[in-house]
Protein backbone atom coordinates (compact mmCIF):
# COMPACT_ATOMS: atom_id res chain seq x y z
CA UNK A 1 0.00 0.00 0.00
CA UNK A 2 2.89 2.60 0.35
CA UNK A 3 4.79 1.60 -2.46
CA UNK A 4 1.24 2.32 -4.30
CA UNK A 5 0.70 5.31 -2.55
CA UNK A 6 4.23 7.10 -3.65
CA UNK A 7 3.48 6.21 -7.06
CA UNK A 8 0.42 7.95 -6.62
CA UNK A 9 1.64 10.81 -5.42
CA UNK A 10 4.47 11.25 -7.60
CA UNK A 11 2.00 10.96 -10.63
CA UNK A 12 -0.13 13.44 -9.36
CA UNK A 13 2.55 15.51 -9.21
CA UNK A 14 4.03 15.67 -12.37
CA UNK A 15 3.87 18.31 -14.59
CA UNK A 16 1.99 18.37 -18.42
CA UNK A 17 -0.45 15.56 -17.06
CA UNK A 18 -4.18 16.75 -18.68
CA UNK A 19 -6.72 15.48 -16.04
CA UNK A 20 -10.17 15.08 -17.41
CA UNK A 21 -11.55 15.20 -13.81
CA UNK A 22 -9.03 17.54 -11.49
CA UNK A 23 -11.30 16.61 -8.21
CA UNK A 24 -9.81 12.92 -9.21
CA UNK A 25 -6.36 14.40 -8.90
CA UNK A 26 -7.04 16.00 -5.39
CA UNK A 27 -8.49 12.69 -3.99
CA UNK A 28 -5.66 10.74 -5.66
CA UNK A 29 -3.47 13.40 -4.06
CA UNK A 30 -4.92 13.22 -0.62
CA UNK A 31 -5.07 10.08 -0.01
CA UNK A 32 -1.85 9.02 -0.81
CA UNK A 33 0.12 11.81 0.97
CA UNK A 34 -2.46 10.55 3.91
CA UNK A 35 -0.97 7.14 3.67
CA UNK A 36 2.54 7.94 3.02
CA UNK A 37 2.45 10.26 6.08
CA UNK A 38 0.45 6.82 7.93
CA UNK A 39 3.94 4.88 7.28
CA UNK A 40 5.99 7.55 8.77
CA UNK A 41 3.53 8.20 11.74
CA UNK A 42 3.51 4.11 12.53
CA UNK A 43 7.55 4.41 12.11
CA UNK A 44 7.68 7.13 14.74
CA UNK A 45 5.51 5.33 17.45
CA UNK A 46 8.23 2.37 17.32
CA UNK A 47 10.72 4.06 17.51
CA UNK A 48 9.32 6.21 20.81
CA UNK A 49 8.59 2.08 22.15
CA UNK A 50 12.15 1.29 21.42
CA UNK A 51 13.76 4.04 22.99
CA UNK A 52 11.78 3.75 26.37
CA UNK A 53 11.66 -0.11 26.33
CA UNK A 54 8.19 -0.05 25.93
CA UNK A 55 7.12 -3.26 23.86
CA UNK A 56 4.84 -2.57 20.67
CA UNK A 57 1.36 -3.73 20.95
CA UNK A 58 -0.22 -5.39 18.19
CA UNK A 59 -3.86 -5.81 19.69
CA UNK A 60 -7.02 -7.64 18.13
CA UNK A 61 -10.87 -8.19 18.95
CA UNK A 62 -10.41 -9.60 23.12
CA UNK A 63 -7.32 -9.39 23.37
CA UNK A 64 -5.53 -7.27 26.55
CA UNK A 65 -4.15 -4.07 26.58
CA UNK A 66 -1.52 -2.70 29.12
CA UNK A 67 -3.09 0.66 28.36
CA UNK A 68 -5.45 -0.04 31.01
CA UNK A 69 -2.67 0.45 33.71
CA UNK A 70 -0.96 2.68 32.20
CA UNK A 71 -3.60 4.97 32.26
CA UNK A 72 -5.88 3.92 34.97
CA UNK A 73 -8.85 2.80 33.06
CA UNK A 74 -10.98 0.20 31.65
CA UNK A 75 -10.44 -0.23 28.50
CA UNK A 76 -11.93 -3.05 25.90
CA UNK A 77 -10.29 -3.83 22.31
CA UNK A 78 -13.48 -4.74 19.91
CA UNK A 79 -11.45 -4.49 16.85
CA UNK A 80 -10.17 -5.27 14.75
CA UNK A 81 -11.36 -9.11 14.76
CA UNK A 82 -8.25 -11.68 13.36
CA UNK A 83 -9.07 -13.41 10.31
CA UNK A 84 -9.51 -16.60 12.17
CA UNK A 85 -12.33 -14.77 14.51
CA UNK A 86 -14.31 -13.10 10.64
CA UNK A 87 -12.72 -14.00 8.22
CA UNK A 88 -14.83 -11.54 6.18
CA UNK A 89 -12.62 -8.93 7.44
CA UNK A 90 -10.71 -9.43 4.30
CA UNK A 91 -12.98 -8.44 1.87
CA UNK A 92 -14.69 -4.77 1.35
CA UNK A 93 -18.80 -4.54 0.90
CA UNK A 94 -19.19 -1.48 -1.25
CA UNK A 95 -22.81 -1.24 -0.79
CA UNK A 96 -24.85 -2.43 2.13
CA UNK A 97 -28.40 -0.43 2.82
CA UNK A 98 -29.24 -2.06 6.02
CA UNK A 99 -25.66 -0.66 7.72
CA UNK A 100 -24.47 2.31 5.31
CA UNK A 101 -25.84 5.83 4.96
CA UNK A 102 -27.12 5.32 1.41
CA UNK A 103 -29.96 7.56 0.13
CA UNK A 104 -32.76 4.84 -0.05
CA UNK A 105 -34.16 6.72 -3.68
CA UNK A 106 -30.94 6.67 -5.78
CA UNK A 107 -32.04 3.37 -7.69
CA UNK A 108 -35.07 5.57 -8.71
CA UNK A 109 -33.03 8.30 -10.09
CA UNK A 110 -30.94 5.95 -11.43
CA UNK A 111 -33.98 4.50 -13.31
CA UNK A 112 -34.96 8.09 -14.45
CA UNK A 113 -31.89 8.73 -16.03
CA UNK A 114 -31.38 5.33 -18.15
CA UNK A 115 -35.22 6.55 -19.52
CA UNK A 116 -34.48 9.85 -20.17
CA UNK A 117 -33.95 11.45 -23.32
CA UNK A 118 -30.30 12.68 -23.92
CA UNK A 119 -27.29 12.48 -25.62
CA UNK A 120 -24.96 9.01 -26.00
CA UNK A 121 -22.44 10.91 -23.91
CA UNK A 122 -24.12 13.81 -21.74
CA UNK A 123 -21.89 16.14 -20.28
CA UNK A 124 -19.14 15.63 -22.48
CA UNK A 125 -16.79 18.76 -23.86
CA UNK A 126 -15.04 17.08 -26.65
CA UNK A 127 -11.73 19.20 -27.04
CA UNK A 128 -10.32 20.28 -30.12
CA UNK A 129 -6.46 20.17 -30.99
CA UNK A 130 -4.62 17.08 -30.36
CA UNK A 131 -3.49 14.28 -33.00
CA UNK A 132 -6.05 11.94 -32.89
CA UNK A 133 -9.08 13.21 -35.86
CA UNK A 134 -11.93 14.95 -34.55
CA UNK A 135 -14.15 11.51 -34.97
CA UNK A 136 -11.70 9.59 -32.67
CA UNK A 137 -11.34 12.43 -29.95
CA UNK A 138 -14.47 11.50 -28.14
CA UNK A 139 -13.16 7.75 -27.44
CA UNK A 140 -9.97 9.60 -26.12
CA UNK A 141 -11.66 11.83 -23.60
CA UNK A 142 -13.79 7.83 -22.12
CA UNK A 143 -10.54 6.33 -22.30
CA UNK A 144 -8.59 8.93 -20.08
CA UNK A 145 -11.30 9.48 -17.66
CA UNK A 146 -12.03 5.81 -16.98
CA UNK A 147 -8.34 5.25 -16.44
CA UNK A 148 -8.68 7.64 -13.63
CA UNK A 149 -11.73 6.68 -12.00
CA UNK A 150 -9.96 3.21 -12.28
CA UNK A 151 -6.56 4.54 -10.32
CA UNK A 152 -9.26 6.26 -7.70
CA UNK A 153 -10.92 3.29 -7.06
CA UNK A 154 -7.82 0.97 -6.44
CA UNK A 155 -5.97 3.69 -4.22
CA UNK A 156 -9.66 3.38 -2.00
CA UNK A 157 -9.45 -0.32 -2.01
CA UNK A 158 -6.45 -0.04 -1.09
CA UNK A 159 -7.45 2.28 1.72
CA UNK A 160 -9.84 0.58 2.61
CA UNK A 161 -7.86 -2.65 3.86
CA UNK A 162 -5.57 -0.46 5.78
CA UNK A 163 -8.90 1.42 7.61
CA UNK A 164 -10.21 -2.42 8.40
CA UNK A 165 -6.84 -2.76 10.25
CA UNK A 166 -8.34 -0.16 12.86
CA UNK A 167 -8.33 -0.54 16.10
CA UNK A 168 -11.50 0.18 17.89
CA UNK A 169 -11.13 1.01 22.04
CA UNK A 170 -14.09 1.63 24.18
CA UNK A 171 -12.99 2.99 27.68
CA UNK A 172 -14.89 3.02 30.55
CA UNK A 173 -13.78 6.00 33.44
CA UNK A 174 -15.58 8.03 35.80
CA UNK A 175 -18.44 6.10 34.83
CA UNK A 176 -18.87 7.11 31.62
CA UNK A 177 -18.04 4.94 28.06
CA UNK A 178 -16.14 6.19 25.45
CA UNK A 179 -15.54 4.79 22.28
CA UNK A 180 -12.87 5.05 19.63
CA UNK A 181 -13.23 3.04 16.55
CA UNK A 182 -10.21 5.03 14.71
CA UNK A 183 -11.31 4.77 10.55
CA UNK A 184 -12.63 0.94 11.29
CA UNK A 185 -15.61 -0.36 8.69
CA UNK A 186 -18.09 -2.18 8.09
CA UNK A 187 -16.29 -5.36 7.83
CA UNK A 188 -14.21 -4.69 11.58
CA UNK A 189 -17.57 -3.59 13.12
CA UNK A 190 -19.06 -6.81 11.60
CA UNK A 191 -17.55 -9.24 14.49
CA UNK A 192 -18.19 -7.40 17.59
CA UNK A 193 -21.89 -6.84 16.33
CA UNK A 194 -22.40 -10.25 16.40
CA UNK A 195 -21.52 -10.48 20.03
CA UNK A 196 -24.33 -9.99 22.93
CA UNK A 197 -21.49 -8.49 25.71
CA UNK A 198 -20.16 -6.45 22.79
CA UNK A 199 -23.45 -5.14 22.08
CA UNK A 200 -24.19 -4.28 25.54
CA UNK A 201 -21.07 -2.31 26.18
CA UNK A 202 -22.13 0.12 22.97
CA UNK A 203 -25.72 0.55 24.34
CA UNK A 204 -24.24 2.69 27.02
CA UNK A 205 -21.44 4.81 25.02
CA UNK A 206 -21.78 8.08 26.04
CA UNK A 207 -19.25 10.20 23.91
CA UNK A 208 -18.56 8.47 20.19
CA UNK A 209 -15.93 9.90 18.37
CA UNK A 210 -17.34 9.22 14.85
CA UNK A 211 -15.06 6.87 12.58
CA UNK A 212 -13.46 7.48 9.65
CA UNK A 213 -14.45 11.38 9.43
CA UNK A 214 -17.82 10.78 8.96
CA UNK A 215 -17.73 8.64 5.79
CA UNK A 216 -20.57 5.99 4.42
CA UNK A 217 -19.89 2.65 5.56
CA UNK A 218 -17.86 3.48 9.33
CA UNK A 219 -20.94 4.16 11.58
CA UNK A 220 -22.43 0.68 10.94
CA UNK A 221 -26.59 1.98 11.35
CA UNK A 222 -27.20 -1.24 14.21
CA UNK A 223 -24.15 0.54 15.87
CA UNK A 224 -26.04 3.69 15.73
CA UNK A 225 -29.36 2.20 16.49
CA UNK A 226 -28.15 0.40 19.51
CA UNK A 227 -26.80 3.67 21.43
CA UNK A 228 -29.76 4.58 23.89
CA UNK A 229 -28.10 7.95 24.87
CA UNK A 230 -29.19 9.13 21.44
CA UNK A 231 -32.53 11.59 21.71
CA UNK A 232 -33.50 15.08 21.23
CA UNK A 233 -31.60 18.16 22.82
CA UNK A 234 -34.23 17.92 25.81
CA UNK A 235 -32.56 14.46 26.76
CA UNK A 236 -30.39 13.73 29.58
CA UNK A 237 -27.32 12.35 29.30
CA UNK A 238 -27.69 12.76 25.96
CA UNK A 239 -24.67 11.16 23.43
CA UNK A 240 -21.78 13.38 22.78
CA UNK A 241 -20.18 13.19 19.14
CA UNK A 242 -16.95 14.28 18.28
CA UNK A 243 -16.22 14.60 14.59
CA UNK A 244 -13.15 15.56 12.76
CA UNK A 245 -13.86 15.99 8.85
CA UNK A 246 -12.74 18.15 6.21
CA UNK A 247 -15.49 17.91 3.63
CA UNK A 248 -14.21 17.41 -0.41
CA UNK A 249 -11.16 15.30 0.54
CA UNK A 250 -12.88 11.55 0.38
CA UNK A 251 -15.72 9.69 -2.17
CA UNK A 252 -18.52 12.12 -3.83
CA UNK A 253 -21.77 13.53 -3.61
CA UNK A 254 -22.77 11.64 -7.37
CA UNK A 255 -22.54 8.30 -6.20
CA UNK A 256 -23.72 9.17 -2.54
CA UNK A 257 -20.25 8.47 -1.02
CA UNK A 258 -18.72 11.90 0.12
CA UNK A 259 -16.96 12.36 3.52
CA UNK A 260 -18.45 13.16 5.43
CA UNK A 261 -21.86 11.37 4.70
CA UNK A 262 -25.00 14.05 4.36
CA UNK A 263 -27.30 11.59 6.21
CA UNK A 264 -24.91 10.43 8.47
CA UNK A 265 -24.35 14.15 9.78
CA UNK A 266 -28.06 14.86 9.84
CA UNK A 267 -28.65 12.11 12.04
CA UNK A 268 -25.38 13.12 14.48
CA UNK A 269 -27.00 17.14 14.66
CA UNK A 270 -30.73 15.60 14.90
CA UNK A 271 -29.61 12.79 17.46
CA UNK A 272 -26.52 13.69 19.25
CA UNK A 273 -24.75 16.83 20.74
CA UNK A 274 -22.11 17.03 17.77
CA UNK A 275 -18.63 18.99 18.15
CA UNK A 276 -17.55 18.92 14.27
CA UNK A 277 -14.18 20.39 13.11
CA UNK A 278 -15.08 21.44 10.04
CA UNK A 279 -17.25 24.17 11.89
CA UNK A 280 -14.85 25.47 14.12
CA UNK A 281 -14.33 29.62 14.30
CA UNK A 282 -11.33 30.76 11.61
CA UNK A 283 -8.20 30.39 13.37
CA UNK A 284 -9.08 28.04 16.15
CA UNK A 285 -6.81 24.88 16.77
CA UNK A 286 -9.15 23.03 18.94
CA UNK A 287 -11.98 22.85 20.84
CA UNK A 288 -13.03 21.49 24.25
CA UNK A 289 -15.56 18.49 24.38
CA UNK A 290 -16.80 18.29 28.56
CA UNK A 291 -18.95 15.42 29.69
């Protein structure tokens, strides 16, 4: 995955590349330098191990974490499950209605637009210049875009495998339950789900900090459903939601997949009291979530 991601990068990078689609190049962009800058993060925190002779952790669903002494809590590792515990945890779901945030009509305007009346290729600005003859420039335009919506969709494969690799920590202190599920999935949710003690742990979160900035398929919806703390503004105790997001970076709004996820967010301001990055004051670093 780095060794993809730097070659990524450097092709984004290089100069008297046309782009058909230039939001392709700043995903393609993103995300790599995201990864690349992953690799040298993970590099760093071994290093800081080594040179205080603390040992590496490599934790899994159950297993036991000397974070809970070092710190003084309670803390419970739900993710990601081993291959031998779900072995579905190797494989990516791109669409799932019951557990993502997917608009419910989009087959219908799907179905409107295969009916519709329009041209064979709508949208399309067939340029002038070039080599190829003016009949043959057309095929050239398809040909460049769907090698870069075919680049796009491997780097987020790609990323996606890595994000299943997430670990996801629910600590318990001062009597409240807070959970971390770093940019874990679908696929790492899938196994705790499954388990009753699991289940009953997450009915009782009280601050969330929402995965993978918000995006389609990292809030699995029987997650959601099974937090009671969720309500209306008048409720007590009401769940806290922390969200860190920078909108335009991740998926897109034409296929229902941006980051983060329109109906996801709805349901965080309708159901939860939501601190979200992306709407903090201009020139503010932080901000202060109490329970």
């Amino acid at each position: 995955m780095q060794d993809f991601a730097s070659l990524v990068t450097e092709h984004t990078r290089r100069k008297g590349i046309h782009w058909e689609n230039p939001e392709i190049r700043e995903q393609l962009a993103f995300i790599g330098e995201d990864n690349l800058s992953n690799l040298s993060a993970v590099k760093n925190l071994m290093s800081m191990g080594r040179a205080t002779g603390v040992k590496a952790e490599y934790l899994y669903h159950g297993a036991k974490t000397s974070l809970a002494s070092l710190l003084g809590v309670k803390v419970h590792v739900l993710g990601p499950p081993t291959i031998k515990q779900h072995d579905e945890v190797r494989n990516q779901n791109p669409r799932n209605d019951e557990e993502y945030w997917h608009l419910q009509f989009r087959a219908l305007g799907t179905a409107m637009n295969a009916h519709g009346k329009s041209r064979l290729f709508p949208g399309v600005q067939v340029q002038s210049g070039g080599k190829l003859p003016a009949s043959a420039r057309w095929l050239a335009y398809r040909v460049r875009m769907a090698a870069e919506e075919q680049m796009l969709s491997l780097v987020r494969i790609l990323d996606d495998a890595m994000n299943n690799t997430s670990l996801i920590l629910l600590f318990e202190v001062g009597g409240k339950k807070l959970l971390f599920p770093g940019d874990a999935q679908w696929e790492n949710w899938e196994y705790a789900l499954s388990i009753a003690g699991d289940r009953k742990l997450l009915q009782a979160v009280n601050l969330y900090k929402v995965g993978h900035h918000g995006s389609l398929n990292a809030t699995p919806k029987t997650m959601w459903d099974l937090f009671k703390n969720r309500g209306k503004p008048s409720k007590q105790e009401r769940l806290k939601s922390v969200l860190s997001t920078l909108p335009g970076k991740h998926g897109s709004e034409k296929n229902n997949s941006e980051v983060p996820r329109k109906t996801l967010l709805k349901a965080l301001q309708d159901e939860s009291s939501l601190d979200n990055t992306n709407e903090l004051p201009a020139g503010a670093l932080c901000t202060v979530t109490e329970l």
